[in-house]
C-alpha atoms as a PDB file:
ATOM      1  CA  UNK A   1      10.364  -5.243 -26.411  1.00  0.00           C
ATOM      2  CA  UNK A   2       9.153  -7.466 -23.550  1.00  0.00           C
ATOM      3  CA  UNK A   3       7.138  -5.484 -21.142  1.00  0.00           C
ATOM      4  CA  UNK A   4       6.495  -6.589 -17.308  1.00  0.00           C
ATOM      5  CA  UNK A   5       3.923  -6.054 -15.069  1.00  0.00           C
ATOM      6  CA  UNK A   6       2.628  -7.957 -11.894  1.00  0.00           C
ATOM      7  CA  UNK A   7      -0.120  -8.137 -10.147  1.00  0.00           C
ATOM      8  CA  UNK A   8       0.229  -6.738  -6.679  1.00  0.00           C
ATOM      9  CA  UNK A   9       2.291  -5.885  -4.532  1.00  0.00           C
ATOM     10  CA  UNK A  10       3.023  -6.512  -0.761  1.00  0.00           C
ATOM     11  CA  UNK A  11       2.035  -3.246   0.832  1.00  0.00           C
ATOM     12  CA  UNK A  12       3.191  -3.705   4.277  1.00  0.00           C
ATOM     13  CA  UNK A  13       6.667  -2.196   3.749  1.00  0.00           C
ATOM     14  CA  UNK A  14      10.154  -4.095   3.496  1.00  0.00           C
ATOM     15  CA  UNK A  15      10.035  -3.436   7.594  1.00  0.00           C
ATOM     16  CA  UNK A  16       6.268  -3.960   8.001  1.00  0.00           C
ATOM     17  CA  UNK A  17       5.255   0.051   8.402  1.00  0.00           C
ATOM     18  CA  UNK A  18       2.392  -0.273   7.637  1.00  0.00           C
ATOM     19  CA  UNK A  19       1.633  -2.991  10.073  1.00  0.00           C
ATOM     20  CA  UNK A  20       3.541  -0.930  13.023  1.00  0.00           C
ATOM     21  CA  UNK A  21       1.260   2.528  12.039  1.00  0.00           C
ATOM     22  CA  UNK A  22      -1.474   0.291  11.868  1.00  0.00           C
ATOM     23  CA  UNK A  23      -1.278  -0.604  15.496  1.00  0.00           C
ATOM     24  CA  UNK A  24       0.345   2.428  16.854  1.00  0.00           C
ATOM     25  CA  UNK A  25      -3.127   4.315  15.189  1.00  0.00           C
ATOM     26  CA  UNK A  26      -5.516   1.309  17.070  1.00  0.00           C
ATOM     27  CA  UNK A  27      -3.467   2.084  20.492  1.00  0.00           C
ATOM     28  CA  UNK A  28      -4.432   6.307  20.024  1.00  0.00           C
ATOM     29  CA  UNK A  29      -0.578   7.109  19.221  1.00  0.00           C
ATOM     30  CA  UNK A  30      -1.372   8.113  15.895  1.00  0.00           C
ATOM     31  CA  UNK A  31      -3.913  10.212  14.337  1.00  0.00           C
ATOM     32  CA  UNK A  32      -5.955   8.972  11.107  1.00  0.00           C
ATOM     33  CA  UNK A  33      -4.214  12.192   8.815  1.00  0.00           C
ATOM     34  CA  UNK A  34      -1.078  10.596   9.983  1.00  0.00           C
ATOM     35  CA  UNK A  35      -1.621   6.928   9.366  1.00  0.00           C
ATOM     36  CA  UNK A  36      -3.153   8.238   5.817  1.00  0.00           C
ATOM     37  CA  UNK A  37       0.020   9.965   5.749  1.00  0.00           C
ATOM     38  CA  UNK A  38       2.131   6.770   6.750  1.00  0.00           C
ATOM     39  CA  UNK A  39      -0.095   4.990   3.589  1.00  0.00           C
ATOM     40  CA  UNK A  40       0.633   7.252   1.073  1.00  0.00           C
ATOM     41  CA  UNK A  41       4.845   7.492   1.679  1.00  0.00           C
ATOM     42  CA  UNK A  42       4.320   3.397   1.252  1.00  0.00           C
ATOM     43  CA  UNK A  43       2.064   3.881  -1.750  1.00  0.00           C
ATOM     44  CA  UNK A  44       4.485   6.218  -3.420  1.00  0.00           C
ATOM     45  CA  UNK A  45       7.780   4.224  -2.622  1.00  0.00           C
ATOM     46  CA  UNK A  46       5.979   1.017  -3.670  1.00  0.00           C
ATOM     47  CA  UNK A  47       5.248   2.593  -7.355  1.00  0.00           C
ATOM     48  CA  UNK A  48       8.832   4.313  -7.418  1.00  0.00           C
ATOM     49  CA  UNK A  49      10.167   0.513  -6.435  1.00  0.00           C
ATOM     50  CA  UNK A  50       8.516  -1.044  -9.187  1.00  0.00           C
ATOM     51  CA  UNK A  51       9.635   1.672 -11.890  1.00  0.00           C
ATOM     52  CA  UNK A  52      13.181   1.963 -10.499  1.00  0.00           C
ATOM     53  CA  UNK A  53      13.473  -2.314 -11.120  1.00  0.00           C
ATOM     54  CA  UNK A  54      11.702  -1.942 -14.602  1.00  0.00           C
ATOM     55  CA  UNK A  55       8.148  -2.233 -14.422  1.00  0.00           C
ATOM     56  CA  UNK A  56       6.426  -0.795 -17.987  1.00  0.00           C
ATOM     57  CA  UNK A  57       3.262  -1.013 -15.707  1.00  0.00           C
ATOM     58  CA  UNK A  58       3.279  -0.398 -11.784  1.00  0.00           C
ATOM     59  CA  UNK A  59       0.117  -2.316  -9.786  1.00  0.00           C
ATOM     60  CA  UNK A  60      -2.493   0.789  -8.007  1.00  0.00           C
ATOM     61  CA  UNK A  61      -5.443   0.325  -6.645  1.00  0.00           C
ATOM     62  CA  UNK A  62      -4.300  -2.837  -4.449  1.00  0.00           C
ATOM     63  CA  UNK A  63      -3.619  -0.733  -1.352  1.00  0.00           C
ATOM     64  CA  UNK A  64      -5.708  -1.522   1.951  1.00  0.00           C
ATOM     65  CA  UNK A  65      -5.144   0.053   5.185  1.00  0.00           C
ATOM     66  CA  UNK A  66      -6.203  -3.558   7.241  1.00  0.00           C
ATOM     67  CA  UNK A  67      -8.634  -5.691   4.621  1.00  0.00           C
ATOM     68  CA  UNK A  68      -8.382  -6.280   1.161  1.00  0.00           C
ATOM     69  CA  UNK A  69     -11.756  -8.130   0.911  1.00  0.00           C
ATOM     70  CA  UNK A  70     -13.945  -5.877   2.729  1.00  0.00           C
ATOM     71  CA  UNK A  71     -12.450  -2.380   0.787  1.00  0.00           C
ATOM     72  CA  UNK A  72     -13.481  -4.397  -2.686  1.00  0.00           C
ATOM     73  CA  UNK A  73     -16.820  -5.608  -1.045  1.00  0.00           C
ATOM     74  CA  UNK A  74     -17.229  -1.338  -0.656  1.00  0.00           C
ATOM     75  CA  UNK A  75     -15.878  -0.367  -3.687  1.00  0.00           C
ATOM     76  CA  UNK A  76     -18.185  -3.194  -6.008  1.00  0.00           C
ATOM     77  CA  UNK A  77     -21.205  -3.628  -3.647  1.00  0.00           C
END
């Protein structure tokens, strides 16, 4: 059995949600429970994507609201 697996995967959204709730939340038009909100629908449909096409392993842990770079800098120091 050949298993699959990648790497990442684009977490804007297929029509850039995240990028829209991102700037709707920096204009005041949307609260940070409801951008965390707006996240975690992505998140979940992003994991259900990647099992639904096959995936023996889905990528977590590669979601960042704005900056990849600076949540690892947190996370590792």
């Amino acid at each position: 059995m050949i298993r699959t697996h990648t790497l990442g995967f684009p977490r804007m959204g297929a029509q850039r949600e995240l990028k829209q709730a991102l700037e709707r939340h920096w204009r005041g038009e949307l609260s940070p429970a409801e951008l965390e909100t707006q996240g975690q629908r992505l998140r979940v449909r992003h994991w259900e994507l990647q099992r639904d096409h096959g995936l023996a392993s889905v990528a977590v842990g590669d979601f960042a609201f704005y900056d990849q770079v600076a949540n690892h800098i947190q996370l590792l120091g």
